[in-house]
Protein backbone atom coordinates (compact mmCIF):
# COMPACT_ATOMS: atom_id res chain seq x y z
CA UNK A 1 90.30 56.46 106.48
CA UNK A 2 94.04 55.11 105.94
CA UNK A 3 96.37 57.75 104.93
CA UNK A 4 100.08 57.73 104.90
CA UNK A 5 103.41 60.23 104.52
CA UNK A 6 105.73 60.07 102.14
CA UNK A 7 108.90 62.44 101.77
CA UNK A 8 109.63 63.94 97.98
CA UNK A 9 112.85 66.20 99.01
CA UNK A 10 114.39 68.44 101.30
CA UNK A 11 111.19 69.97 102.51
CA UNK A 12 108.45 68.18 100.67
CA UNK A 13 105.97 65.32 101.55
CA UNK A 14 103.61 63.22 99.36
CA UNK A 15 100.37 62.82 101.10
CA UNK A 16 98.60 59.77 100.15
CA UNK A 17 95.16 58.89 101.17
CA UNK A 18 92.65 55.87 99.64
CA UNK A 19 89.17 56.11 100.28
CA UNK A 20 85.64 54.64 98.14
CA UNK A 21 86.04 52.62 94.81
CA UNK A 22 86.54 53.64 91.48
CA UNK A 23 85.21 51.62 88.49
CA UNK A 24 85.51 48.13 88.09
CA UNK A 25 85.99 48.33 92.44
CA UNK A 26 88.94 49.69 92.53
CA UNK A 27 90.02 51.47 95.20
CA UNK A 28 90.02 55.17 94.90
CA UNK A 29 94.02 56.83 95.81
CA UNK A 30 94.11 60.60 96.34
CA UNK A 31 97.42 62.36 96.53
CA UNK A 32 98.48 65.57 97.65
CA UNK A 33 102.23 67.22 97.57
CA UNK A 34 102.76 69.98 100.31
CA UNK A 35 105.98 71.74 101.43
CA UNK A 36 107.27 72.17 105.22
CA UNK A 37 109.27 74.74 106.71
CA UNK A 38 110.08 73.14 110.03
CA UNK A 39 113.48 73.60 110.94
CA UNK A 40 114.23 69.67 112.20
CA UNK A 41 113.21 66.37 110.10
CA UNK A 42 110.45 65.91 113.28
CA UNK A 43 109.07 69.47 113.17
CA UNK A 44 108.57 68.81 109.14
CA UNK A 45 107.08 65.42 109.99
CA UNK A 46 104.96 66.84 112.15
CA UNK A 47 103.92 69.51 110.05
CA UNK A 48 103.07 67.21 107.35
CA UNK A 49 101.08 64.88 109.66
CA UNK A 50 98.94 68.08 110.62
CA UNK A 51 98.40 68.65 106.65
CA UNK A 52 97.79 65.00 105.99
CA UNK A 53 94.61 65.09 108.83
CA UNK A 54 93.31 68.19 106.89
CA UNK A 55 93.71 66.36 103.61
CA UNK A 56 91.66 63.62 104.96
CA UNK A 57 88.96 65.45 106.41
CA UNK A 58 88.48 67.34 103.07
CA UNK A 59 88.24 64.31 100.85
CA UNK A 60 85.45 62.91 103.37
CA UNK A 61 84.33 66.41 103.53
CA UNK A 62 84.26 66.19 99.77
CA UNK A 63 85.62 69.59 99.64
CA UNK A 64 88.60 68.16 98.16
CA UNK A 65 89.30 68.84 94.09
CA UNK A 66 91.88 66.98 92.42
CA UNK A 67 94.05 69.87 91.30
CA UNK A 68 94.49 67.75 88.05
CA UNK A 69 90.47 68.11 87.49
CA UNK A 70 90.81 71.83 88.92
CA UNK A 71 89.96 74.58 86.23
CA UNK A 72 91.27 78.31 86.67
CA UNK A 73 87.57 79.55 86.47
CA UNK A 74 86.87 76.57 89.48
CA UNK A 75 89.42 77.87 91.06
CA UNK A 76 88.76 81.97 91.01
CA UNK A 77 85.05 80.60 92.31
CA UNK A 78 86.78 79.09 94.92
CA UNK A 79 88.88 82.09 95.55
CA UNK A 80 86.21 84.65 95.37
CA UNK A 81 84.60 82.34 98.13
CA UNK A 82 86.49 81.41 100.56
CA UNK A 83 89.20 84.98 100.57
CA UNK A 84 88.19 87.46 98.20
CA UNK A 85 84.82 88.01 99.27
CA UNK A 86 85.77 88.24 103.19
CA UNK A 87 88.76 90.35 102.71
CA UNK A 88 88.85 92.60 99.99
CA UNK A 89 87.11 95.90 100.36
CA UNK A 90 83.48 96.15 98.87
CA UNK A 91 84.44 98.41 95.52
CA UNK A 92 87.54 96.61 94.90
CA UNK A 93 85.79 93.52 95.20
CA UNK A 94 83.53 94.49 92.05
CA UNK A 95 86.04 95.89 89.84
CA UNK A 96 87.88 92.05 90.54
CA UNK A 97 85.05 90.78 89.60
CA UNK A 98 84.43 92.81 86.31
CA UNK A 99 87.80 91.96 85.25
CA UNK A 100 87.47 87.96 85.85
CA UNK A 101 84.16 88.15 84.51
CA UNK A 102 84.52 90.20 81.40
CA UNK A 103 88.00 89.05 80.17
CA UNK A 104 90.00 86.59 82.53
CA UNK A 105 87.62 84.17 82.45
CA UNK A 106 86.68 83.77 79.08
CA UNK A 107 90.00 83.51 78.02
CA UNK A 108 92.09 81.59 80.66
CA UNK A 109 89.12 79.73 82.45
CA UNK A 110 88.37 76.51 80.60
CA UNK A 111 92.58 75.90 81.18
CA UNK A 112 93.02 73.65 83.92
CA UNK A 113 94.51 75.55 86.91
CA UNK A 114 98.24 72.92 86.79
CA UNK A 115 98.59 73.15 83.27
CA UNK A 116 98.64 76.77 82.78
CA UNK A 117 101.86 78.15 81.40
CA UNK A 118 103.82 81.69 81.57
CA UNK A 119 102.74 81.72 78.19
CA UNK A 120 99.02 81.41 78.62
CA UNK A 121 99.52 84.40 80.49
CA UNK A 122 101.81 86.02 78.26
CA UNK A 123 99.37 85.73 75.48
CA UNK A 124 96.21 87.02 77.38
CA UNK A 125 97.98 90.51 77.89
CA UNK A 126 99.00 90.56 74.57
CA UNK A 127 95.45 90.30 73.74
CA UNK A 128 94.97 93.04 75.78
CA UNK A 129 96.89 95.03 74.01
CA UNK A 130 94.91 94.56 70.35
CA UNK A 131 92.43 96.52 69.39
CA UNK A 132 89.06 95.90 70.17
CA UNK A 133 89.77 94.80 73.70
CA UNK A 134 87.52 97.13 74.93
CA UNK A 135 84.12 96.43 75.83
CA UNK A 136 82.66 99.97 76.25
CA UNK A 137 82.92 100.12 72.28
CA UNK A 138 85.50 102.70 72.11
CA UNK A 139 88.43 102.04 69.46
CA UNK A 140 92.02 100.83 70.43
CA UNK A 141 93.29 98.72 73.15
CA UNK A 142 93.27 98.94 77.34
CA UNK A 143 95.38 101.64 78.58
CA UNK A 144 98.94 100.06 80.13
CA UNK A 145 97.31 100.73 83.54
CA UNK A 146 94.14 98.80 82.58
CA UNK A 147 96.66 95.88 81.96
CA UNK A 148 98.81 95.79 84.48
CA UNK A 149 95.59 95.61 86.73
CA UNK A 150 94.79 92.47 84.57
CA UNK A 151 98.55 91.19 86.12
CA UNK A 152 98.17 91.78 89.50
CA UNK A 153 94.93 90.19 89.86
CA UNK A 154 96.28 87.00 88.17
CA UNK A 155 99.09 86.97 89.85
CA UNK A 156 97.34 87.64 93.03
CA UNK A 157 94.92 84.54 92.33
CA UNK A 158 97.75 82.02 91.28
CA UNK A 159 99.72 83.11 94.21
CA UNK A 160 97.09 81.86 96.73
CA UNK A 161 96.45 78.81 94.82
CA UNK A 162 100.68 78.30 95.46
CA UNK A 163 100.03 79.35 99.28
CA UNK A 164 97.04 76.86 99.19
CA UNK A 165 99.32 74.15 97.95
CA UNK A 166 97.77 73.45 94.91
CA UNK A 167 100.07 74.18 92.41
CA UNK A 168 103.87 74.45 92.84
CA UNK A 169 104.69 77.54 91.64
CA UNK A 170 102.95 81.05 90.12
CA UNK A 171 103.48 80.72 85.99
CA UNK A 172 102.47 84.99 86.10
CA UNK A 173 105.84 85.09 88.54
CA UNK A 174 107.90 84.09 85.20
CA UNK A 175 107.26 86.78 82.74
CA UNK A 176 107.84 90.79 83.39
CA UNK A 177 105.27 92.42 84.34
CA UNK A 178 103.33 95.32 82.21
CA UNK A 179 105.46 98.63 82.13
CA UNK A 180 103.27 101.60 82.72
CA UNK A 181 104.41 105.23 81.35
CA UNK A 182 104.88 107.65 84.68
CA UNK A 183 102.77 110.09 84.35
CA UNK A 184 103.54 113.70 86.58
CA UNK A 185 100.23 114.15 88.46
CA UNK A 186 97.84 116.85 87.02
CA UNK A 187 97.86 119.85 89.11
CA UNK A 188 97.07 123.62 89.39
CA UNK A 189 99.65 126.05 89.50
CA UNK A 190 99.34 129.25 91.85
CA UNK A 191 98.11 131.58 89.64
CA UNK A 192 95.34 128.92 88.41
CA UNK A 193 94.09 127.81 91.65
CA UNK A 194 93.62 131.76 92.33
CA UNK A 195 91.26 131.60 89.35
CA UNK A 196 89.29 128.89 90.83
CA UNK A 197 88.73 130.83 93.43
CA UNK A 198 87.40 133.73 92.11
CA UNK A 199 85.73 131.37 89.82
CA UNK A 200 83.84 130.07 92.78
CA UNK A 201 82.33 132.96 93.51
CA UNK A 202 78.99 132.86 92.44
CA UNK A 203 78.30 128.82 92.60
CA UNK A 204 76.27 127.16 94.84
CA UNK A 205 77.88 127.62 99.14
CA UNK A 206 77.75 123.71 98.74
CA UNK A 207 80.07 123.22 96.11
CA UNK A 208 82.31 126.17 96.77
CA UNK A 209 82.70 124.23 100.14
CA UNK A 210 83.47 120.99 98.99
CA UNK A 211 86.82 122.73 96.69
CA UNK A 212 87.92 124.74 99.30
CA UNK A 213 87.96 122.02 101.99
CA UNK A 214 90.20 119.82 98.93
CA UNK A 215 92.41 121.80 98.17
CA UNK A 216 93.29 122.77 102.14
CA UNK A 217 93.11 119.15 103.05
CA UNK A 218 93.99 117.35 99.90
CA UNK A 219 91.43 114.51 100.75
CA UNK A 220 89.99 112.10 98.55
CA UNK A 221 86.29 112.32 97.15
CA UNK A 222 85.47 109.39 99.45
CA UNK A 223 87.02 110.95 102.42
CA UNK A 224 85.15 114.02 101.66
CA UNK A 225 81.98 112.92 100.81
CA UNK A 226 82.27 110.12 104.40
CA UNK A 227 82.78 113.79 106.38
CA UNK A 228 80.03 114.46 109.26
CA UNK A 229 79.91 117.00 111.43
CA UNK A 230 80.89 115.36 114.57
CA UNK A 231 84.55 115.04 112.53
CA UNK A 232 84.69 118.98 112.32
CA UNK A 233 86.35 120.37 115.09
CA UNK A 234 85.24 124.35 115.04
CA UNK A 235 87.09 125.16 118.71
CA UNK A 236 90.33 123.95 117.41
CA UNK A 237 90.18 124.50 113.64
CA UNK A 238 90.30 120.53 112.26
CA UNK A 239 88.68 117.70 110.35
CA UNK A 240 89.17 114.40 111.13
CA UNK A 241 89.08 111.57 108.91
CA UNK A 242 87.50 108.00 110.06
CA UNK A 243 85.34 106.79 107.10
CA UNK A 244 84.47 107.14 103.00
CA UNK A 245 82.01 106.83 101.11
CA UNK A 246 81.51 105.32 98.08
CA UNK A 247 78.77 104.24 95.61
CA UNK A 248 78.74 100.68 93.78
CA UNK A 249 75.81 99.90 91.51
CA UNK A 250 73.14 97.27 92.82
CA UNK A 251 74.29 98.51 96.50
CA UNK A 252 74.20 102.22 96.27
CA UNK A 253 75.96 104.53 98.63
CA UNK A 254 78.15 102.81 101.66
CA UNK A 255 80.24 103.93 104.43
CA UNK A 256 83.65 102.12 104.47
CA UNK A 257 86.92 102.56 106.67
CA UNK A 258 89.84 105.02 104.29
CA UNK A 259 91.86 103.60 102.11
CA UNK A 260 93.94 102.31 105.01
CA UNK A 261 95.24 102.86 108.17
CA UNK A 262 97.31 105.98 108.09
CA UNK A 263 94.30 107.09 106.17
CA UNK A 264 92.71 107.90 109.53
CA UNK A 265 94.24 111.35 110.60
CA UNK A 266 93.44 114.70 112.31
CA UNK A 267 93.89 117.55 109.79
CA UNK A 268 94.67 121.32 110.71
CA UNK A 269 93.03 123.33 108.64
CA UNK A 270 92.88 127.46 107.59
CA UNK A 271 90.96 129.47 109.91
CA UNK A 272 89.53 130.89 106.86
CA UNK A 273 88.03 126.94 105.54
CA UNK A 274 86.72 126.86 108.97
CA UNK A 275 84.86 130.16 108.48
CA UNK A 276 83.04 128.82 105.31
CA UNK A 277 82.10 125.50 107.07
CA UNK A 278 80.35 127.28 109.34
CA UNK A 279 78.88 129.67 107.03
CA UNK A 280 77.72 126.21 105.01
CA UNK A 281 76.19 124.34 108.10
CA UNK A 282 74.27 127.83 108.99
CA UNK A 283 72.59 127.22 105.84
CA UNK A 284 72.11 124.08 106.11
CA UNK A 285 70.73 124.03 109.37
CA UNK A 286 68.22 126.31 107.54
CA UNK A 287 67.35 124.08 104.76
CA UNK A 288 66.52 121.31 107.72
CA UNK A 289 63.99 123.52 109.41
CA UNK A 290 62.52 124.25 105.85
CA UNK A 291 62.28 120.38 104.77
CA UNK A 292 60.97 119.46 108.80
CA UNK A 293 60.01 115.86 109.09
CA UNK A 294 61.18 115.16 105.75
CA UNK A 295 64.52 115.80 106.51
CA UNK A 296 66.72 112.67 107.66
CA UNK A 297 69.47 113.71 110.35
CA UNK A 298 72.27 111.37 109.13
CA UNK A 299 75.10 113.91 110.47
CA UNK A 300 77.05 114.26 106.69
CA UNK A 301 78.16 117.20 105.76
CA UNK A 302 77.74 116.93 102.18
CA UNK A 303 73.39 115.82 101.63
CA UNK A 304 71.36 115.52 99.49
CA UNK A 305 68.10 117.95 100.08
CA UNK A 306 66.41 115.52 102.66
CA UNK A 307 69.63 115.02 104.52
CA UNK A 308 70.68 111.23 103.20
CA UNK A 309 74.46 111.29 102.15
CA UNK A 310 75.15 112.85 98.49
CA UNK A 311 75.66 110.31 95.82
CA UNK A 312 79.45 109.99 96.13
CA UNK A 313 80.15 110.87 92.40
CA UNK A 314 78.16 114.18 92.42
CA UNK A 315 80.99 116.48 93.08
CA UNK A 316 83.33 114.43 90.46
CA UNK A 317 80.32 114.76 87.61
CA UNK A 318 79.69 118.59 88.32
CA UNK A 319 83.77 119.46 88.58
CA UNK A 320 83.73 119.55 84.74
CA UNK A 321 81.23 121.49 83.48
CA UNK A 322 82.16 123.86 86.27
CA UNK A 323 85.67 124.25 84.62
CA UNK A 324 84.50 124.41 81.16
CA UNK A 325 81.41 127.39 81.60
CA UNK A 326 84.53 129.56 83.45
CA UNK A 327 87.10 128.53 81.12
CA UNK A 328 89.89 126.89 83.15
CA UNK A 329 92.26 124.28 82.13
CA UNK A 330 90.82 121.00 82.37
CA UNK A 331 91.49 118.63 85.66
CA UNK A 332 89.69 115.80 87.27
CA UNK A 333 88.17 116.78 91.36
CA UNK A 334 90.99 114.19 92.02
CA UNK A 335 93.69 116.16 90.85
CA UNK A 336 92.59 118.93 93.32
CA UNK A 337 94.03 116.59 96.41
CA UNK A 338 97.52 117.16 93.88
CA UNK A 339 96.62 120.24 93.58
CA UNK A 340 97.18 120.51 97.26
CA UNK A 341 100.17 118.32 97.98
CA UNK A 342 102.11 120.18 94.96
CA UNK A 343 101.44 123.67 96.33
CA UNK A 344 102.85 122.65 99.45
CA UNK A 345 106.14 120.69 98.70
CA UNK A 346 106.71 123.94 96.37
CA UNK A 347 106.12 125.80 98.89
CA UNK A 348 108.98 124.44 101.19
CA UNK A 349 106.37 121.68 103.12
CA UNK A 350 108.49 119.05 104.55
CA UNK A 351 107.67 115.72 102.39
CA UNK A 352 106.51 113.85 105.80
CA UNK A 353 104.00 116.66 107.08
CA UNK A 354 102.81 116.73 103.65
CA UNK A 355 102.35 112.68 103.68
CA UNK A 356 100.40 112.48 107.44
CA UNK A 357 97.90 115.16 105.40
CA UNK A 358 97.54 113.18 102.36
CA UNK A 359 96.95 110.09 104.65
CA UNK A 360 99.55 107.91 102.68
CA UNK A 361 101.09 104.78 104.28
CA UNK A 362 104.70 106.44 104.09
CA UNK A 363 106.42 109.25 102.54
CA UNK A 364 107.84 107.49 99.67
CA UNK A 365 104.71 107.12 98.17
CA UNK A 366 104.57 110.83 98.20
CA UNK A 367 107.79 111.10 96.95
CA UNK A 368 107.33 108.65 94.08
CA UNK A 369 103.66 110.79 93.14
CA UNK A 370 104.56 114.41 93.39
CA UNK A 371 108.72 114.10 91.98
CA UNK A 372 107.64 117.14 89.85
CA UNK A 373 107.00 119.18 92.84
CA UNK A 374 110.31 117.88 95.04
CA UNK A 375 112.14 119.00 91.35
CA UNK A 376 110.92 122.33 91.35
CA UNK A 377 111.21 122.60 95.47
CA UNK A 378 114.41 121.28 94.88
CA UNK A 379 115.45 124.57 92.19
CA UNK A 380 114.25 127.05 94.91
CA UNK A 381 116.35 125.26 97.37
CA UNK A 382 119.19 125.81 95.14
CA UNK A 383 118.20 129.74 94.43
CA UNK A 384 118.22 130.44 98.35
CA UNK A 385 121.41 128.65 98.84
CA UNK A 386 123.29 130.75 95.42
CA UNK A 387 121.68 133.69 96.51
CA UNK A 388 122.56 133.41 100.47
CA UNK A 389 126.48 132.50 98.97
CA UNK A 390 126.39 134.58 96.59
CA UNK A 391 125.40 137.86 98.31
CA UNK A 392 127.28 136.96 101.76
CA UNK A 393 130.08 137.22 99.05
CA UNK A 394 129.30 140.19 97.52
CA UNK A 395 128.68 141.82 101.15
CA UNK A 396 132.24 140.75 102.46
CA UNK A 397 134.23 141.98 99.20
């Protein structure tokens, strides 16, 4: 199959390939424009040949698709193939595909994928924005969050089609993104979390576990509820975290690496929490001996009453009605892991100790979450420094 090179600019080549007949016997030309980043004219030319033998085996391949004849919604099934579905994790995988599906789609998808414009873009999250956007019936439009989710993912998906050479640059690159309101992260103060406590008291050993080991680790529900035993470390009082679980619908409840890397860490944690762990796997221990060959050894900590993992979201449905029959201020279970982080930058916690327990890729990201906390850490500093002046002063005069 003939093909040939032809150079477009500095570091741009025209690939040009005929193959089969078009009507009236014409003969079929398919063209492809790719950019180099060799440093010499022959590194780029031979950079471009390697690209032209690729183009050529996907037009006999007929895998090839004439970006002109290329839809966005051809593309994003394209995309979903051949990246999203081998790299994204499974849960964010669905929620990408809930958005494409529901909205994305149906309004950007019949566009083909070279003519689409900042503006289409600009005028899909506008549209956002309008009320009745929702689809769970509710009134009003999608929270700013909900639409700046909307943003990434399209700018994620146009940004591999640029990588993939198919169009020449990303049209959601040229208009500013959604701003979202910062919102301080819901926590409990001192004299609440004490309440909890006490609230505690007469609940179940299970769930009194669960909010205790939170609010001395600060892990995520996932991270909790993808705890075995084998990651509780009695001798030397810590957890460790390798795995979380979640729950999607039509696949049920799986075991997934954390969040990410730094998300795998050892945890030291209160002699007491330790206490009440063991207290909690002394009765469950006792609950397997009751349920005997019904009773699947799967190693969680958290079961269900045969011994399969808990439903991921049982903890997260329960939290509320917990709060509201002992009437405490409402939070999510989420906002217990805040809970956590806040009491100890308050408390004087260095920002990085506090970051290697949360699991977070680096401190900033604590920094940027808890800046209510570093404030108020940052006004005790500055009582212990006027008082230490102050009264070294007062002691000298």
């Amino acid at each position: 199959m003939p093909g040939s090179i032809e150079k477009r600019g500095e570091n741009s080549y025209r690939l040009v390939v005929s193959a089969g007949y078009g009507p009236g016997g014409k003969r079929k030309r398919y063209t492809k424009t790719i950019k180099v980043h060799g440093k010499t004219e022959a590194a780029k030319l031979k950079e471009a040949e390697k690209e032209l033998a690729k183009f050529i085996a996907e037009i006999e391949g007929n895998t090839f698709i004439e970006p002109s004849r290329l839809t966005f919604k051809a593309f994003i099934e394209k995309w979903l193939k051949e990246y999203a579905e081998n790299n994204l994790a499974p849960k964010t995988l669905h929620r990408y595909k809930e958005m494409l599906e529901k909205r994305i789609i149906p309004a950007l998808g019949h566009l083909k994928l070279d003519k689409i414009k900042p503006i289409h873009v600009l005028e899909f999250l506008n549209m956002l924005k309008e009320d009745g956007a929702r689809l769970d019936g509710k009134e009003g439009s999608l929270s700013p969050q909900t639409i700046k989710h909307h943003y990434r993912l399209i700018h994620a998906i146009f940004e591999d089609a640029v990588k993939w050479q198919l169009i020449t640059s990303n049209p959601a690159s040229n208009i500013e993104p959604p701003k979202v309101p910062k919102k301080e992260a819901g926590y409990y103060n001192e004299e609440e979390v004490r309440k909890l406590i006490k609230a505690l008291e007469n609940e179940k050993l299970k769930y009194k576990v669960a909010i205790m080991v939170t609010l001395a680790a600060g892990l995520r529900i996932g991270e909790l509820m993808g705890l075995k035993w084998e990651h509780v470390d009695f001798e030397n009082n810590t957890i460790k975290i390798e795995q979380a679980n979640q729950y999607l619908p039509g696949e049920g409840t799986f075991t997934k690496d954390p969040k990410t890397e730094t998300s795998k860490r050892l945890i030291a944690m209160p002699k007491e929490i330790m206490d009440l762990l063991r207290e909690y796997k002394k009765e469950q221990n006792i609950e397997r001996l009751k349920k005997g060959s019904m009773w699947i050894d799967t190693g969680y900590v958290f079961t269900q009453w045969n011994g399969q993992p808990m439903y991921p979201y049982t903890f997260t449905k329960w939290f509320p009605k917990f709060l509201e029959k002992h009437g405490l201020r409402k939070i999510t279970f989420h906002q217990l892991r805040h809970t956590s982080a806040t009491l100890l930058i308050i408390a004087g916690e260095n920002v990085r100790t506090v970051s290697a327990r949360l699991g977070h890729s680096n401190a900033s990201t604590t920094m940027n979450i808890y800046v209510h906390a570093l404030k108020s850490a940052d006004r005790n500093a500055a009582d212990k420094i006027a008082n230490y002046l102050f009264e070294k002063n007062k002691n000298q005069a």
